[in-house]
N, C-alpha and C. Protein backbone atom coordinates (compact mmCIF):
# COMPACT_ATOMS: atom_id res chain seq x y z
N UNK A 1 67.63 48.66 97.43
CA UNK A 1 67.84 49.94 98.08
C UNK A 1 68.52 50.90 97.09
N UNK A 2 67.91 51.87 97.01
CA UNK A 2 68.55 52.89 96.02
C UNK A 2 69.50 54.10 96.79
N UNK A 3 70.61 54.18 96.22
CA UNK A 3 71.68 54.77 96.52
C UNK A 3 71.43 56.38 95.87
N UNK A 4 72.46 57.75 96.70
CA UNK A 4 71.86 58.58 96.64
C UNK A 4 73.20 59.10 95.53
N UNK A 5 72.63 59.88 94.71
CA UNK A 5 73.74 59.87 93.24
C UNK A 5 73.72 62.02 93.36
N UNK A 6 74.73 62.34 93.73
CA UNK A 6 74.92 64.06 93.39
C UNK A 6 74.60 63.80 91.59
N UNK A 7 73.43 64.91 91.11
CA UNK A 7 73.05 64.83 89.44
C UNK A 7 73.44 66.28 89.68
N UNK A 8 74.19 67.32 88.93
CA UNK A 8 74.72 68.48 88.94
C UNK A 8 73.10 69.16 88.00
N UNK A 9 72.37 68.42 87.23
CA UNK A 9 72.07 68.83 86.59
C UNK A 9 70.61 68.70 86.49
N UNK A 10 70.09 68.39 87.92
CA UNK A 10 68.75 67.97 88.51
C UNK A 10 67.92 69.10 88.99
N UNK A 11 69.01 70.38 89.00
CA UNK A 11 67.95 71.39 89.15
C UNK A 11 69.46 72.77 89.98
N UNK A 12 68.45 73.08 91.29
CA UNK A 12 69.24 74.05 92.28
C UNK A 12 68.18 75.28 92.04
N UNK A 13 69.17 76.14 92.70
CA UNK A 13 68.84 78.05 92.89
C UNK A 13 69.41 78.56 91.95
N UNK A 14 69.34 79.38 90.68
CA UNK A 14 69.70 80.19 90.33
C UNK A 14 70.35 81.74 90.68
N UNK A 15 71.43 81.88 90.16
CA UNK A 15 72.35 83.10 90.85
C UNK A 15 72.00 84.22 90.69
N UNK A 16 71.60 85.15 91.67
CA UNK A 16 70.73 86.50 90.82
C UNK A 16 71.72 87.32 89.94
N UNK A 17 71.24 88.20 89.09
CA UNK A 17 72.25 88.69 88.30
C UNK A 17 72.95 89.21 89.36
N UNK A 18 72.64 90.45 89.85
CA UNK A 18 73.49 91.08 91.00
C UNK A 18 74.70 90.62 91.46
N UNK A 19 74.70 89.31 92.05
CA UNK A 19 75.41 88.68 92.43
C UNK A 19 76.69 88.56 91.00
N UNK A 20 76.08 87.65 90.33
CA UNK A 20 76.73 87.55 88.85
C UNK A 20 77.99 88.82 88.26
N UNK A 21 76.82 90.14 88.37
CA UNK A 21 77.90 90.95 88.26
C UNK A 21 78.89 91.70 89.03
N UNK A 22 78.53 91.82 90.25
CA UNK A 22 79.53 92.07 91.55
C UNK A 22 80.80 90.69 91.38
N UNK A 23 80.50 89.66 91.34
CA UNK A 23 81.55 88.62 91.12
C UNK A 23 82.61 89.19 89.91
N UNK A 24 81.86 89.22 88.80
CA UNK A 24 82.70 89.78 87.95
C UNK A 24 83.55 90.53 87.90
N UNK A 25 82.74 91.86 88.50
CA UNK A 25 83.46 93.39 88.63
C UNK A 25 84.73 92.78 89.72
N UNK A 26 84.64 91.95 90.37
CA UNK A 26 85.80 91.70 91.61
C UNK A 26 86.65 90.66 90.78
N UNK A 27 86.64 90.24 90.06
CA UNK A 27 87.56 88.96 89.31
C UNK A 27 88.20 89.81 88.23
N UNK A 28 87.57 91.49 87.83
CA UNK A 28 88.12 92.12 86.78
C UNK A 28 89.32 93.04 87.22
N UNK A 29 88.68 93.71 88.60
CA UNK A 29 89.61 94.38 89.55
C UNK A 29 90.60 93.73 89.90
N UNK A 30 90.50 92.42 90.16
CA UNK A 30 91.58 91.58 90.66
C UNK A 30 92.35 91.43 89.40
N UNK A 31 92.26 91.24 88.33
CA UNK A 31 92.83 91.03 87.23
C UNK A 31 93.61 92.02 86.68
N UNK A 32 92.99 93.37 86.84
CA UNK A 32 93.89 94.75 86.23
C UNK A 32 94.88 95.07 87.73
N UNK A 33 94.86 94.72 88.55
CA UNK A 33 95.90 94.70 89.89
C UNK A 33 96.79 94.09 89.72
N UNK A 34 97.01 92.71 89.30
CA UNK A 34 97.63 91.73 89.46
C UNK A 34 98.47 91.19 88.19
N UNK A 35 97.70 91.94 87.16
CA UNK A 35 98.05 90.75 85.71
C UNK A 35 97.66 92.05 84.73
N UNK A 36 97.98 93.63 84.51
CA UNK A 36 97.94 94.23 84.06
C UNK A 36 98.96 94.73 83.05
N UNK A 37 97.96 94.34 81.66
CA UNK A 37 99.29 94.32 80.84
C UNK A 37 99.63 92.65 80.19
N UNK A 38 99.29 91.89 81.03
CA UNK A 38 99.91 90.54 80.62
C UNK A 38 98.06 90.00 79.82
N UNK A 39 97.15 90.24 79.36
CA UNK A 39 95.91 89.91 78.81
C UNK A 39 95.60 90.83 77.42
N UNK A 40 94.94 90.56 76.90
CA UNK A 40 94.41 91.27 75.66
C UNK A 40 92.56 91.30 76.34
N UNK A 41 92.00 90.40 76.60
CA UNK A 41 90.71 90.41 77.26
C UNK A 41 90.48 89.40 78.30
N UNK A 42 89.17 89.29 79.22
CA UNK A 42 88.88 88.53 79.84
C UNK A 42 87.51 88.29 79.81
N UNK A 43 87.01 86.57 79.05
CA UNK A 43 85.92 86.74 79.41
C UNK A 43 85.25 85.78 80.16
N UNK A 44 84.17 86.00 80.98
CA UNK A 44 83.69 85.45 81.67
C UNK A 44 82.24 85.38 81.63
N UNK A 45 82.04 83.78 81.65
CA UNK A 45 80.89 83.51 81.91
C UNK A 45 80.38 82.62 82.77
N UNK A 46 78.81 82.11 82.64
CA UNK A 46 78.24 81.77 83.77
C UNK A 46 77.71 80.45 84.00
N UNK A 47 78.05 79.27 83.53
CA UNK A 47 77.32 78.11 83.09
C UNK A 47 76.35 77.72 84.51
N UNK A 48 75.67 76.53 83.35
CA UNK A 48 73.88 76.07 84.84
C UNK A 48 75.01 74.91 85.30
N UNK A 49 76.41 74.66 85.11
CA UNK A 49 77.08 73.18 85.90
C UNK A 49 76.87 73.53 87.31
């Protein structure tokens, strides 16, 4: 009997950009609110994990 194994890396949905960059723009806003002054940059990206 074969057992059922989560593979992170077996496939899925891809994130539309849109999405991608609205996330951003809200993690950047949140960042110059909160922590302004304490960064030199922030970067962010998007891995397929």
């Amino acid at each position: 009997m074969r057992t059922w194994v989560n593979d992170p890396h077996s496939g899925g949905v891809k994130i539309p950009d849109n999405v991608k960059q609205r996330t951003k723009q809200r993690i950047l806003a949140y960042a110059e609110q909160h922590y302004s002054g304490k960064y030199i940059r922030i970067d962010l990206t998007s891995s397929p994990v």
